[in-house]
C-alpha atoms as a PDB file:
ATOM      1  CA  UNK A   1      51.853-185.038 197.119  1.00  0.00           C
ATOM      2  CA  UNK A   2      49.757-181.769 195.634  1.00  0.00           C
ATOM      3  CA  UNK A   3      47.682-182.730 192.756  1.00  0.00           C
ATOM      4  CA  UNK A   4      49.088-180.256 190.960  1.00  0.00           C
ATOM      5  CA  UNK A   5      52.724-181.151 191.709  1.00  0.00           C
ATOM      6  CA  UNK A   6      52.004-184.275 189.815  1.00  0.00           C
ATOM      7  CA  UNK A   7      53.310-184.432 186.236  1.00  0.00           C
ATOM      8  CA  UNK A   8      50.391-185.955 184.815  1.00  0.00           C
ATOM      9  CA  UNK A   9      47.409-183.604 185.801  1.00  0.00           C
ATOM     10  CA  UNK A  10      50.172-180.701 184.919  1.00  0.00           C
ATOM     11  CA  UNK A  11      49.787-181.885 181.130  1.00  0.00           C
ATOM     12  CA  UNK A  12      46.207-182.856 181.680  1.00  0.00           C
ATOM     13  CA  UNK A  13      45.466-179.382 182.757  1.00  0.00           C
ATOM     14  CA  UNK A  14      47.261-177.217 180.099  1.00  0.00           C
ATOM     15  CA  UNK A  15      46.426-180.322 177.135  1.00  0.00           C
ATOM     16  CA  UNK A  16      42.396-179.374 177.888  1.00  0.00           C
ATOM     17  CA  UNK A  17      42.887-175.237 178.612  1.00  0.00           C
ATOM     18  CA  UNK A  18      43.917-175.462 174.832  1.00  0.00           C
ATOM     19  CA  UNK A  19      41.698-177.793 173.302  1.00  0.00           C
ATOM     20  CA  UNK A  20      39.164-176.089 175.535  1.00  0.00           C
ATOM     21  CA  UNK A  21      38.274-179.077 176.972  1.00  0.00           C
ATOM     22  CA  UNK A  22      35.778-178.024 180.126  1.00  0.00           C
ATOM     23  CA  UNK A  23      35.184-181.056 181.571  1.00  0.00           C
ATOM     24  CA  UNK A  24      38.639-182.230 182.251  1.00  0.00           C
ATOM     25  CA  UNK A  25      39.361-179.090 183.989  1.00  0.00           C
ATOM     26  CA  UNK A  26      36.573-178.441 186.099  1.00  0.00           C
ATOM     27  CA  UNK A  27      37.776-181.921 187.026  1.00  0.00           C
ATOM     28  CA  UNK A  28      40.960-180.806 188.010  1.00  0.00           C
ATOM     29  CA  UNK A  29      39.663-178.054 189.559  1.00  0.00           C
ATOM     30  CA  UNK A  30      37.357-179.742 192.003  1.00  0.00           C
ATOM     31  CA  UNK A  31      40.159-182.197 192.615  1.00  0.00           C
ATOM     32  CA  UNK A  32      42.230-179.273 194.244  1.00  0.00           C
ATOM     33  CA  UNK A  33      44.108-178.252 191.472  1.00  0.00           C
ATOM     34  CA  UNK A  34      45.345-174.916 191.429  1.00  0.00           C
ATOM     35  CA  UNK A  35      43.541-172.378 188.695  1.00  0.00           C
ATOM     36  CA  UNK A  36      46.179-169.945 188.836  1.00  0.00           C
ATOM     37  CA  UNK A  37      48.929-172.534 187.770  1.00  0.00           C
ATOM     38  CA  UNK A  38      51.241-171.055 184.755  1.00  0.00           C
ATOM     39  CA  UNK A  39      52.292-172.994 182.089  1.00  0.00           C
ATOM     40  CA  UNK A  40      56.111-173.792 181.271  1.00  0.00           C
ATOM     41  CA  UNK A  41      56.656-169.988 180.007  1.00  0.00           C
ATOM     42  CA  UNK A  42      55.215-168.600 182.975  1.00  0.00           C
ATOM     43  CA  UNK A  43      51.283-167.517 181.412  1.00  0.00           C
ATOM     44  CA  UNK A  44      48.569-168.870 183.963  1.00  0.00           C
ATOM     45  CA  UNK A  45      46.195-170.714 182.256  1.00  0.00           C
ATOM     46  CA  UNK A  46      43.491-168.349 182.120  1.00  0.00           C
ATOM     47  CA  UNK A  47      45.741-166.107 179.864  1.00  0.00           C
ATOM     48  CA  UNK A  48      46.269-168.993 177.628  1.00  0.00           C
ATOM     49  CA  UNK A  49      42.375-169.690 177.214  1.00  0.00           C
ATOM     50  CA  UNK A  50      41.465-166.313 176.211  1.00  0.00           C
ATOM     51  CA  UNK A  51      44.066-165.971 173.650  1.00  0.00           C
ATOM     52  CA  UNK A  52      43.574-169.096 172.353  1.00  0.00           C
ATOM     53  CA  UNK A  53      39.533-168.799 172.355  1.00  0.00           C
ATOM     54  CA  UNK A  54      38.987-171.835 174.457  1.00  0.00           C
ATOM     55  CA  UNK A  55      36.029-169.723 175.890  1.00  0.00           C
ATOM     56  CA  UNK A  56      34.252-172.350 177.613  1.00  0.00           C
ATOM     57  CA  UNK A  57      37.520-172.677 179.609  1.00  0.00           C
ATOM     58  CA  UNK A  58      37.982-169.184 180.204  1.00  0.00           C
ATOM     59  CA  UNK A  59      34.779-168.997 181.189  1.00  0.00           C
ATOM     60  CA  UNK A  60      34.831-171.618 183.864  1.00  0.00           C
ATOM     61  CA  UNK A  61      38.425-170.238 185.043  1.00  0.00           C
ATOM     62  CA  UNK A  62      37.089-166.490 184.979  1.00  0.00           C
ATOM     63  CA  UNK A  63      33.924-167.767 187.203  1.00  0.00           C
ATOM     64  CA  UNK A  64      36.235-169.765 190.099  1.00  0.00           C
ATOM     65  CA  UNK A  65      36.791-168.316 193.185  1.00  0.00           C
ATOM     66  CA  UNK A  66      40.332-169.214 193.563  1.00  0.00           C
ATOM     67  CA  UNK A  67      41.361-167.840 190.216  1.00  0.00           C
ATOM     68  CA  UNK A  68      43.186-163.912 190.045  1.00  0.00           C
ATOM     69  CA  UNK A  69      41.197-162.623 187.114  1.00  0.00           C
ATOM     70  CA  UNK A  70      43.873-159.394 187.114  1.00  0.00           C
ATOM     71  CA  UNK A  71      46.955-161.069 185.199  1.00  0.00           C
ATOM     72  CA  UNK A  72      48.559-159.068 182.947  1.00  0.00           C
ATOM     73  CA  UNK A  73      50.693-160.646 179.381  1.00  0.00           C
ATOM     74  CA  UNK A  74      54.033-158.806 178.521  1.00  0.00           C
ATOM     75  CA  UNK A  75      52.247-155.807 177.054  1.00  0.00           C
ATOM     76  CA  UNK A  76      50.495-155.179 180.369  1.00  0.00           C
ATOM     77  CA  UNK A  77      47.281-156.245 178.620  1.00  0.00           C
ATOM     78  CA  UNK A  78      45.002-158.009 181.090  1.00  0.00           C
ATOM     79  CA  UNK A  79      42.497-161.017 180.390  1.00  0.00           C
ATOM     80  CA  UNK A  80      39.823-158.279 180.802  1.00  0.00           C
ATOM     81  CA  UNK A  81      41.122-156.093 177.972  1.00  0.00           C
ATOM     82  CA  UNK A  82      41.858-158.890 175.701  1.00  0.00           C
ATOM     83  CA  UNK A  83      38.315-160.712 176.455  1.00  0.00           C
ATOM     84  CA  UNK A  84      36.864-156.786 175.436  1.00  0.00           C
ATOM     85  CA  UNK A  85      38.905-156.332 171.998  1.00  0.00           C
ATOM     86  CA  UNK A  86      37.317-159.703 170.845  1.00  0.00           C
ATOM     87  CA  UNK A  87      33.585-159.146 172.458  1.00  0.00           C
ATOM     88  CA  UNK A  88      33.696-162.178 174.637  1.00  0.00           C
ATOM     89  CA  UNK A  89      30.451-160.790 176.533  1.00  0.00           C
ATOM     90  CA  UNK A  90      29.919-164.096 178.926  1.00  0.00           C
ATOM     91  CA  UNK A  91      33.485-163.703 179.537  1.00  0.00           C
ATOM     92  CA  UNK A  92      33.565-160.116 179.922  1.00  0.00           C
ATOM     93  CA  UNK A  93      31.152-160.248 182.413  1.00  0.00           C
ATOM     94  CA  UNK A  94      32.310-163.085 184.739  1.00  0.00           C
ATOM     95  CA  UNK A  95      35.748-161.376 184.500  1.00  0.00           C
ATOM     96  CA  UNK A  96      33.897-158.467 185.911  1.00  0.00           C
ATOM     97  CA  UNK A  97      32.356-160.406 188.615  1.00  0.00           C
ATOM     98  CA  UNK A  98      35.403-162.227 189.968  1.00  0.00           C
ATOM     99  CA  UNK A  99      37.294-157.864 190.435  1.00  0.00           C
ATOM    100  CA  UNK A 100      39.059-157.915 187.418  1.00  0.00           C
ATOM    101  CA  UNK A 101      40.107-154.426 187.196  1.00  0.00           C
ATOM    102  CA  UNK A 102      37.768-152.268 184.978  1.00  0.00           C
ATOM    103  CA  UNK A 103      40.130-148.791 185.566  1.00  0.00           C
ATOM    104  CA  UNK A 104      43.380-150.281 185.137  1.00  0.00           C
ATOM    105  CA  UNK A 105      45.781-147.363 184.715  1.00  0.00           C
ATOM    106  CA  UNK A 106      47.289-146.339 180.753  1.00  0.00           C
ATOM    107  CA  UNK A 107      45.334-148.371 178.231  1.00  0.00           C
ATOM    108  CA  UNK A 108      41.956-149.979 179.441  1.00  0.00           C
ATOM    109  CA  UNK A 109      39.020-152.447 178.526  1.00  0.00           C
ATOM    110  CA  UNK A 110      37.014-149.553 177.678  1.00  0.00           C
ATOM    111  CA  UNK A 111      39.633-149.033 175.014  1.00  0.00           C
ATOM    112  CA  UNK A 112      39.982-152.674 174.440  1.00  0.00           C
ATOM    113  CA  UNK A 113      36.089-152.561 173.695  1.00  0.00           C
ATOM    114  CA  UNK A 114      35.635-149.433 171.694  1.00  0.00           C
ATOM    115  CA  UNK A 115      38.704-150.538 169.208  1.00  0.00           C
ATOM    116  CA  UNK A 116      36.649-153.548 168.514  1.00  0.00           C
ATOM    117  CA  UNK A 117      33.607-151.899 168.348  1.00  0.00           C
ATOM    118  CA  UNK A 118      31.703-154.267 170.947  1.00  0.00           C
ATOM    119  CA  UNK A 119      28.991-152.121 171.974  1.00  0.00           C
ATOM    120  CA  UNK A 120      27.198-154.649 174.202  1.00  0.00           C
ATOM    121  CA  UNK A 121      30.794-154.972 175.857  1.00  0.00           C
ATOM    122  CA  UNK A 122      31.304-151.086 176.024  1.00  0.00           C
ATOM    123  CA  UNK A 123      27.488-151.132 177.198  1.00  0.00           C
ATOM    124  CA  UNK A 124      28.469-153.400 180.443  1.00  0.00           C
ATOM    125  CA  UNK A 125      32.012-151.776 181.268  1.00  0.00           C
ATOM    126  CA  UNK A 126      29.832-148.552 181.671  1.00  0.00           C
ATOM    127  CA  UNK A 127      27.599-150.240 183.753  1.00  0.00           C
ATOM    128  CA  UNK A 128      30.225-150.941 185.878  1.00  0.00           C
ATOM    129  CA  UNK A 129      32.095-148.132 186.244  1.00  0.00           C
ATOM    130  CA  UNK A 130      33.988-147.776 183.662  1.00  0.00           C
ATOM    131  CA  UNK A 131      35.859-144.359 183.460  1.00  0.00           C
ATOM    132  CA  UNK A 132      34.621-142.935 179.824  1.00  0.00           C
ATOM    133  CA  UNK A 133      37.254-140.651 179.354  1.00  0.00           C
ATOM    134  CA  UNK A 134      40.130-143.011 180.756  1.00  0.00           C
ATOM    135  CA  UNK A 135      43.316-141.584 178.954  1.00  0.00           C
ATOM    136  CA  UNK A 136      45.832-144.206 177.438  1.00  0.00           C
ATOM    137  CA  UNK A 137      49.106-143.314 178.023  1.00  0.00           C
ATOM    138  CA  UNK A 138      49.608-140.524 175.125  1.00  0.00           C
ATOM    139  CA  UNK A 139      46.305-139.163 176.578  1.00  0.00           C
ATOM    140  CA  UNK A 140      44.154-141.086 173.893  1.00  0.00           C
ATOM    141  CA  UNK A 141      40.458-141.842 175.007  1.00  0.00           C
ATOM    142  CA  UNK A 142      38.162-144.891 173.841  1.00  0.00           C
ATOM    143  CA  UNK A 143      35.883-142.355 172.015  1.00  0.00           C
ATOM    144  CA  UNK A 144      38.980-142.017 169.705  1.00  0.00           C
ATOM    145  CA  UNK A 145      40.162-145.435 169.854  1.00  0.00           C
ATOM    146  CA  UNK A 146      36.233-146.058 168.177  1.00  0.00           C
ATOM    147  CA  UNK A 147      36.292-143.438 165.939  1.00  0.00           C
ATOM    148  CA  UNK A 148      39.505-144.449 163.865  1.00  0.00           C
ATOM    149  CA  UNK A 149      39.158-148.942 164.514  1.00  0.00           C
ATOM    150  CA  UNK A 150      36.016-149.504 166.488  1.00  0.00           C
ATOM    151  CA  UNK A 151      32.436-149.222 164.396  1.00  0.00           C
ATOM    152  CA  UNK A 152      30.155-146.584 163.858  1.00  0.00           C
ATOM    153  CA  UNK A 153      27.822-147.912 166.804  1.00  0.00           C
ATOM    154  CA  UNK A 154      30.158-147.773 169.186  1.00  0.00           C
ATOM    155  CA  UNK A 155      30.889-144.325 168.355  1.00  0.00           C
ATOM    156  CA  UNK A 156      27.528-143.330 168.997  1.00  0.00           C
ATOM    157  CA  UNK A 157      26.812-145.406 171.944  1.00  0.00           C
ATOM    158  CA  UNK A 158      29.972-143.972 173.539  1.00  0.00           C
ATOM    159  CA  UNK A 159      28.810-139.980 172.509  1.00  0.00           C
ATOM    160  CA  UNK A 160      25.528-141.025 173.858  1.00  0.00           C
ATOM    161  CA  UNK A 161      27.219-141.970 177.346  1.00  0.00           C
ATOM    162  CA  UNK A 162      28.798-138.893 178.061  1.00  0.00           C
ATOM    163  CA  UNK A 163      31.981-139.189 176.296  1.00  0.00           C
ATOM    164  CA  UNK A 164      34.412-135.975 175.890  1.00  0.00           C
ATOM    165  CA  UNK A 165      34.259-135.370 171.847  1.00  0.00           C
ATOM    166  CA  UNK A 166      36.468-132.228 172.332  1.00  0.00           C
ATOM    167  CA  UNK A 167      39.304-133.968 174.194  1.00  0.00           C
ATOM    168  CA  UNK A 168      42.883-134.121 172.471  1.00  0.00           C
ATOM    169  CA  UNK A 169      45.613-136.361 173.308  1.00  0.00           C
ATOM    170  CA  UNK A 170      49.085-135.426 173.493  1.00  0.00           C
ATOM    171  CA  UNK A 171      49.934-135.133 169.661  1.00  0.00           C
ATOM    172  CA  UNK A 172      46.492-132.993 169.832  1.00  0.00           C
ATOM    173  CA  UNK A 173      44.264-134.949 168.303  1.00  0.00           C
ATOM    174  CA  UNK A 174      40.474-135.194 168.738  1.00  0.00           C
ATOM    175  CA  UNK A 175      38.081-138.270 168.290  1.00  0.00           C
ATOM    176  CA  UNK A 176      37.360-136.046 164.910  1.00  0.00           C
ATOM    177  CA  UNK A 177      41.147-136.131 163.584  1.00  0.00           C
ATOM    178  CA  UNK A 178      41.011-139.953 164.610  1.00  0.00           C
ATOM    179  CA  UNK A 179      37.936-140.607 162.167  1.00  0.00           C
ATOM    180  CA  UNK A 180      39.048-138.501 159.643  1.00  0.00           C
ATOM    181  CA  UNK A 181      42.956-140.265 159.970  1.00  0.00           C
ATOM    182  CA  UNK A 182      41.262-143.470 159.712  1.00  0.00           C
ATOM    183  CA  UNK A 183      38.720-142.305 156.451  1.00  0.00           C
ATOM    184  CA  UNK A 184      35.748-143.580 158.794  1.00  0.00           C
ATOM    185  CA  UNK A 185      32.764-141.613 157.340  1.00  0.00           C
ATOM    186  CA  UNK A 186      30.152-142.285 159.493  1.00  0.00           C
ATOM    187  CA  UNK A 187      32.097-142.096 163.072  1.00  0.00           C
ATOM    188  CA  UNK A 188      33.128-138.076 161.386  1.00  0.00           C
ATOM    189  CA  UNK A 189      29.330-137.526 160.909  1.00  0.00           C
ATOM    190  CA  UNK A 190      28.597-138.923 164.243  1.00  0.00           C
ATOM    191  CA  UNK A 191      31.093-136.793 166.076  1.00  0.00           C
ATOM    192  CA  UNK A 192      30.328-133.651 163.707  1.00  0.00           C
ATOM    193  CA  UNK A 193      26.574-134.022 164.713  1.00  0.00           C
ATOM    194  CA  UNK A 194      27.524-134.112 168.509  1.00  0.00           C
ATOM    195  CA  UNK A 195      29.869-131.390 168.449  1.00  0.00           C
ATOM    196  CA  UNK A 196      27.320-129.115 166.563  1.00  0.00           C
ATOM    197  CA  UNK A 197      24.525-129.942 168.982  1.00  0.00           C
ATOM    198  CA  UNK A 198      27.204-128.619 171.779  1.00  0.00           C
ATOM    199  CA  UNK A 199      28.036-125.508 170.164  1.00  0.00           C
ATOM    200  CA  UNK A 200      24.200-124.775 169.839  1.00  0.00           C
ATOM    201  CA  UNK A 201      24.285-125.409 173.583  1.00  0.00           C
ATOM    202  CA  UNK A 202      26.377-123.579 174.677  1.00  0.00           C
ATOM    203  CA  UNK A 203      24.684-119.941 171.961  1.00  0.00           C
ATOM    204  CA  UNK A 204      23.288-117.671 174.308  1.00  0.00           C
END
């Protein structure tokens, strides 16, 4: 019989994802037991370690080359975005590793990353290819995702990248309307300062 048919390595399994209990499950693991195995409400256990911040877990799970990395929750938020919103880094990056999907279509880790303000985590999902503009559903970017929840860092690391300040989404908004909505003083300053520097680009 499977390992992981057996009752007792079942509860083993899901007992140490949530008291983040490493050992046991790289135990498991090497035993044959299946990464990708869901708990009784259907969330696979790497899921389950990220929102419960059993990191070392998540990080061993994220890292293993059996486990799919692109599982998605009921809000179609993957591990990926929900390891960027909290600025896992480690976990961010193993995610990465193992083809988690950095472009997912509608809302993204970039936005994830930028409504957290995790630069270092914006810093790597640029590194790897992270679209800068990507457009949420209602056409709203990460640069305004930062401006209105994110910090002022990630404002300007995200300006500094490349990022569109003079995009609107489809209420027709700009990153400025988001910082201004969201009384963030220092993202408007940032974003006032880059749009003046285009204008003066763009005198003849």
């Amino acid at each position: 019989m499977p390992l992981w048919g057996q009752a007792g390595s079942y509860e083993d399994f899901f007992k140490a994802v949530q008291s983040d209990d490493v050992r046991t499950v790289q135990g498991l693991l090497q035993r044959g037991f299946d990464p990708n195995t869901v708990n009784p409400d259907g969330v696979p256990a790497l899921m389950l370690a990220v929102r419960g911040a059993s990191l070392k877990v998540a990080e061993l799970l994220a890292a293993h080359p059996r486990t799919k990395t692109e599982v998605r929750n009921g809000k179609d938020e993957s591990v990926l975005m929900l390891a960027a919103l909290k600025g896992y880094l480690p976990l961010v990056q193993k995610l990465v590793d193992n083809d988690a999907d950095v472009n997912k279509t509608g809302w993204t880790p970039l936005h994830y990353a930028a409504s957290g303000g995790h630069v270092t985590v914006i810093a790597h999902l640029l590194d790897h290819s992270a679209y800068i503009d990507a457009e949420s559903p209602n056409g709203t970017t990460p640069l305004m995702m930062a401006a209105m929840y994110g910090s002022p860092e990630a404002v300007k690391h995200l300006i500094q990248a490349g990022a569109d300040l003079r995009l609107k989404n489809q209420l027709g908004l700009t990153a400025l309307d988001f910082a201004i909505r969201g009384q963030r003083h220092n993202a408007k300053e940032l974003i006032e300062t880059g749009l003046a520097r285009l204008a003066a680009r763009q005198k003849p």
